[in-house]
Every structure is written in C-alpha cells, then in structure tokens.
C-alpha atoms as a PDB file:
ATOM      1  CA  UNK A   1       0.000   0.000   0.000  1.00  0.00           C
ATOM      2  CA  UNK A   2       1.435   3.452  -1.078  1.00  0.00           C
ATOM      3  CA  UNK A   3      -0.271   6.486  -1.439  1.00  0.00           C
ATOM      4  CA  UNK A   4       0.282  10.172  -2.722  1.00  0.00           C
ATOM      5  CA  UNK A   5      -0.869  13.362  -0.482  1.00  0.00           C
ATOM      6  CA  UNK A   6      -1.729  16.283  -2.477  1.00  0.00           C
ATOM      7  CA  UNK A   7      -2.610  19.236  -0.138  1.00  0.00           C
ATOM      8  CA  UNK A   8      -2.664  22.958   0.208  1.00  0.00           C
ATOM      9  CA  UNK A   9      -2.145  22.483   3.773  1.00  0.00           C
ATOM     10  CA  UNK A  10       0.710  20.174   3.071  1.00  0.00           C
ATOM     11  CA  UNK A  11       2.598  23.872   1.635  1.00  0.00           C
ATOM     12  CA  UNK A  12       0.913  25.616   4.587  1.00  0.00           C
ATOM     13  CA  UNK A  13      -1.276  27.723   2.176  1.00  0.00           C
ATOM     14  CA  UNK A  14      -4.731  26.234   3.664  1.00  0.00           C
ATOM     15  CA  UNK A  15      -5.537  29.716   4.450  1.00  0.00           C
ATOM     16  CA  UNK A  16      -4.776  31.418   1.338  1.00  0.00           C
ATOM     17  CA  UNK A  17      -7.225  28.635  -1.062  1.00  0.00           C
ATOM     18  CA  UNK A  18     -10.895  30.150  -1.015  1.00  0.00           C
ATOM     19  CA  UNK A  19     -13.468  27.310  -1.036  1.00  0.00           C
ATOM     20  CA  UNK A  20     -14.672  27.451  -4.484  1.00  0.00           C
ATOM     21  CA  UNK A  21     -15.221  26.072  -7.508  1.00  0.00           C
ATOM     22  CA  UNK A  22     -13.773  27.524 -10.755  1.00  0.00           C
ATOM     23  CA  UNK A  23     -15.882  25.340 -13.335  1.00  0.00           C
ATOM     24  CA  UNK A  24     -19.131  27.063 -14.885  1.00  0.00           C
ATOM     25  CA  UNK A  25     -22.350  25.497 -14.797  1.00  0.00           C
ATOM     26  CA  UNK A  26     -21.801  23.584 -17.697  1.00  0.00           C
ATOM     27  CA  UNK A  27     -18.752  22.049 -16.403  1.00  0.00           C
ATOM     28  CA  UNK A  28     -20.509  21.390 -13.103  1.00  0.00           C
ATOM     29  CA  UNK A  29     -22.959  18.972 -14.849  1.00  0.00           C
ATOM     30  CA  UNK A  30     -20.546  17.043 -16.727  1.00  0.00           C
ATOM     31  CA  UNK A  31     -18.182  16.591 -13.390  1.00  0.00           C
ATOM     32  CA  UNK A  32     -21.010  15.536 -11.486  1.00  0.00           C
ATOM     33  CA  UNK A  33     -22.232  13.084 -14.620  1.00  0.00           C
ATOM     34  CA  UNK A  34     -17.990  11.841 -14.282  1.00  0.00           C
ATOM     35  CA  UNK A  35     -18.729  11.351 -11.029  1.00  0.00           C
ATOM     36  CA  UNK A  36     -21.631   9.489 -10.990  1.00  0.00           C
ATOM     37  CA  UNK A  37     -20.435   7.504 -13.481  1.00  0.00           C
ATOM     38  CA  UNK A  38     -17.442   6.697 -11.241  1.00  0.00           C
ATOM     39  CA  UNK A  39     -19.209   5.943  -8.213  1.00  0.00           C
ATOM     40  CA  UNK A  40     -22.150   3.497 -10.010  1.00  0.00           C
ATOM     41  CA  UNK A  41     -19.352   1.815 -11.888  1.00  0.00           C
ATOM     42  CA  UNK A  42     -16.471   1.098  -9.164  1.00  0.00           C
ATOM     43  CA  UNK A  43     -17.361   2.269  -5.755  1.00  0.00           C
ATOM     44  CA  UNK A  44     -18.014  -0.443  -2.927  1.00  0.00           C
ATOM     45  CA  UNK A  45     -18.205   1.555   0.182  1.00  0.00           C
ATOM     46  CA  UNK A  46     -17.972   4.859   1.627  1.00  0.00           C
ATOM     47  CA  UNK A  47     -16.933   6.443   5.022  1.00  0.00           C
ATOM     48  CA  UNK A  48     -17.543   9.634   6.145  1.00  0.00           C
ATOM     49  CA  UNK A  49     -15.142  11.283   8.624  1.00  0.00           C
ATOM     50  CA  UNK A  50     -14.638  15.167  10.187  1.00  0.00           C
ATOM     51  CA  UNK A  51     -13.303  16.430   7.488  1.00  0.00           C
ATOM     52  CA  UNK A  52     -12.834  13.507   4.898  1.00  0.00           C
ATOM     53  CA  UNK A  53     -14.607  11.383   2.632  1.00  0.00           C
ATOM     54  CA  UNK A  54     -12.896   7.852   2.087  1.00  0.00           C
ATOM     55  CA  UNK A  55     -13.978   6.277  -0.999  1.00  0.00           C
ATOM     56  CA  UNK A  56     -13.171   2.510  -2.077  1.00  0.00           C
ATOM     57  CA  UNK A  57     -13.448   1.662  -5.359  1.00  0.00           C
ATOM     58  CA  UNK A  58     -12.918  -2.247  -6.963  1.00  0.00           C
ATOM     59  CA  UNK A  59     -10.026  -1.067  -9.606  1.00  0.00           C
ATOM     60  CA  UNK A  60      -7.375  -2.822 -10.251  1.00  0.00           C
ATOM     61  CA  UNK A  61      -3.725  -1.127 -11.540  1.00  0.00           C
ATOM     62  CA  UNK A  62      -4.927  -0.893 -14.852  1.00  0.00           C
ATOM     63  CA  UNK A  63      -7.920   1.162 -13.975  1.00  0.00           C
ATOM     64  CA  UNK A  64      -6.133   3.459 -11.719  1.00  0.00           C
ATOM     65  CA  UNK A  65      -5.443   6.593 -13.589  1.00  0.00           C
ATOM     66  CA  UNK A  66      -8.626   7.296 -14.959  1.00  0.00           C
ATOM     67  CA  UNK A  67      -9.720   7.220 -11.407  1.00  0.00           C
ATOM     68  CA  UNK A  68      -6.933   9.627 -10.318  1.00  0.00           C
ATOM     69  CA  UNK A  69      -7.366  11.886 -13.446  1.00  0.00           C
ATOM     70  CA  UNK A  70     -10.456  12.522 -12.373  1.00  0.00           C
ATOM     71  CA  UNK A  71      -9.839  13.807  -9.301  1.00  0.00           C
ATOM     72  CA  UNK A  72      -6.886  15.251  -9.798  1.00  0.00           C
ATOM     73  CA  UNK A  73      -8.773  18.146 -12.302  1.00  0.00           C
ATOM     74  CA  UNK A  74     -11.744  18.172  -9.416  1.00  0.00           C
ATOM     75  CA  UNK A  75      -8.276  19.810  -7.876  1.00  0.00           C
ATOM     76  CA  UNK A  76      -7.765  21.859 -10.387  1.00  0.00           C
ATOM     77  CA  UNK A  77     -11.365  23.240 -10.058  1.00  0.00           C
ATOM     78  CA  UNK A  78     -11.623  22.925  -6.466  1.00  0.00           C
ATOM     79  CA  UNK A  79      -7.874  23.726  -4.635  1.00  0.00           C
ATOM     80  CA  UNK A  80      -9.418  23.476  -1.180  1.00  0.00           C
ATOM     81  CA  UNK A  81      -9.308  19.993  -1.666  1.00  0.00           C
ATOM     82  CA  UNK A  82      -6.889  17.380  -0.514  1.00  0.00           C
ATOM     83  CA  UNK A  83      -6.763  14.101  -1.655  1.00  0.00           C
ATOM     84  CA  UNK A  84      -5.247  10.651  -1.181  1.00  0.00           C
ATOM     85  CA  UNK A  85      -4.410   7.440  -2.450  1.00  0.00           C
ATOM     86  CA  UNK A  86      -3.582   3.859  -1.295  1.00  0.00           C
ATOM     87  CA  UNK A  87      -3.842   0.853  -3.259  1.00  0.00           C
ATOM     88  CA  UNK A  88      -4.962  -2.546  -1.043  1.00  0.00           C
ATOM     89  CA  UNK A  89      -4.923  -5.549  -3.526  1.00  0.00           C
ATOM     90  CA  UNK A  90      -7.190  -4.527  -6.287  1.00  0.00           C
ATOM     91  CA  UNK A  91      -9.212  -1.791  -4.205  1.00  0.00           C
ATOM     92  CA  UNK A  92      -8.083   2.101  -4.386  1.00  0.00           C
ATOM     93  CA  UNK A  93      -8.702   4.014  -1.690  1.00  0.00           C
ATOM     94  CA  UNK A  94      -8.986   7.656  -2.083  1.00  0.00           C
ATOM     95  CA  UNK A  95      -9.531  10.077   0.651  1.00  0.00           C
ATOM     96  CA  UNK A  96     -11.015  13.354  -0.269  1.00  0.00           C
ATOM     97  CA  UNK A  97     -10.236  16.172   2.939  1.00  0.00           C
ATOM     98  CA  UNK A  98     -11.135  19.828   3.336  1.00  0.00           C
ATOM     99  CA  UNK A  99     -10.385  22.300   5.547  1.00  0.00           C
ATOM    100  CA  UNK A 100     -12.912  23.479   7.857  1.00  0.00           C
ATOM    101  CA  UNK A 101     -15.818  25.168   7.131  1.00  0.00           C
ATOM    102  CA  UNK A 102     -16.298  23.494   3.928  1.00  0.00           C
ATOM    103  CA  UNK A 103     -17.726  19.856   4.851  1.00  0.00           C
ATOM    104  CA  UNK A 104     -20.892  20.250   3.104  1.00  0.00           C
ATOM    105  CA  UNK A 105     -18.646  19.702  -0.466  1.00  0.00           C
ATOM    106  CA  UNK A 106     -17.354  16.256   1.353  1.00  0.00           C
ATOM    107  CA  UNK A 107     -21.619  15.593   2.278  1.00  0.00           C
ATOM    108  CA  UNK A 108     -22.376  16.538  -1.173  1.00  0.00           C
ATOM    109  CA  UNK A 109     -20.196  13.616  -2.588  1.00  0.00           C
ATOM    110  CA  UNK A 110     -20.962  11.591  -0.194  1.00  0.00           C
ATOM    111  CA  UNK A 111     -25.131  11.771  -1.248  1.00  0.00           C
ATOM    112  CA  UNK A 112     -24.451  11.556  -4.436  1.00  0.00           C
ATOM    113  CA  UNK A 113     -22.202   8.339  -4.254  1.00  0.00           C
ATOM    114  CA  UNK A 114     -24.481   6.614  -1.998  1.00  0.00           C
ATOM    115  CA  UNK A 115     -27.531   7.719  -4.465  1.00  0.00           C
ATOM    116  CA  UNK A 116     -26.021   6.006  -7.475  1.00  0.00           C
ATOM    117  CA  UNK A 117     -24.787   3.318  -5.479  1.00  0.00           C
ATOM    118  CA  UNK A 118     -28.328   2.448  -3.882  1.00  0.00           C
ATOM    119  CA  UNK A 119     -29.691   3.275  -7.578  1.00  0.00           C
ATOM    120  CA  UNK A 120     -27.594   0.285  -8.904  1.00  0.00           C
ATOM    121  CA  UNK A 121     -28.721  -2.475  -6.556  1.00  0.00           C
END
C-alpha cells in the first residue's frame, strides 16, 4: 500500500485557497455526470469522517489513472481539496479532505455516491 498526499495544507497555504469552484455550470454537470459515473461503476463503500470522505473503489492497476485523473482536475477546479491514495490488492482508496468550514462539499459527494450506489442495486 502506497499512497500520494496532495494538499494545500501540506505547503501551509490552507488559508490562502478560497473554497470554491472555478468550473461554470456547464462544467458542473458534466463533473457531477464523471462522477456518478465513477461511483455506479467502481465504488463499494464509503466512510464519512470530520473532514474527509474515504472512498473505495474495486479497480485494479490498470484502472487506476482514470480514477486519479479525475480527481486530480476536481483539484484543479476545487484547490481546497486534498486528496489521497492507497492501493490494497485490487481496491483504491482515495480520501477526499477539506479544511474546515467546507464539509458540506465532502456531504455533497458523499449523497451523491451513496444515491447512485443504492440506484444500482
């Protein structure tokens, strides 16, 4: 298991990244279709946590970066966010974190995962 921590709070600039997303509406509905997509196709189970989101989804190595290309630009559209990866087996674990004040994004995922999940079974 290894895993890659992409923060602003990891360069101590947590204070300086508004919480905010730079894509239009447009954009917005064809993250949140990526998304979805995502969660109904690979995601077995969900955690919510102060702070975090940890999402486990059945991918194996091959798989991988399309799942971390796709968060990695949520990044890019959202800085606040932190994210993280471990690999256990064929499962990747990604951990999405924010800083405080902003835990309704993390909720937001978190419905819309578990809506798409519960749609699918």
């Amino acid at each position: 298991m290894g895993g890659k921590v992409t923060s602003p709070q990891d360069v101590g600039q947590s204070e300086l990244v508004p919480i905010a997303c730079s894509l239009d509406a447009a954009g917005l509905v064809e993250r949140r279709g990526e998304f979805a997509g995502l969660f109904g196709g690979l995601l077995v189970a969900q955690e919510r946590l102060p702070r975090e989101l940890r999402l486990t989804f059945a991918v194996g190595q091959d798989g991988e970066s399309a799942v971390r290309d796709l968060f990695r630009r949520e990044q890019e559209c959202c800085p606040f966010f932190s994210v993280e990866f471990w690999r256990d087996g064929e499962l990747l674990v990604v951990t999405m974190g924010v800083p405080e004040g902003a835990d309704g994004v993390l909720d937001g995922f978190a419905e819309m995962a578990a809506s798409v999940v519960n749609r699918g079974h």
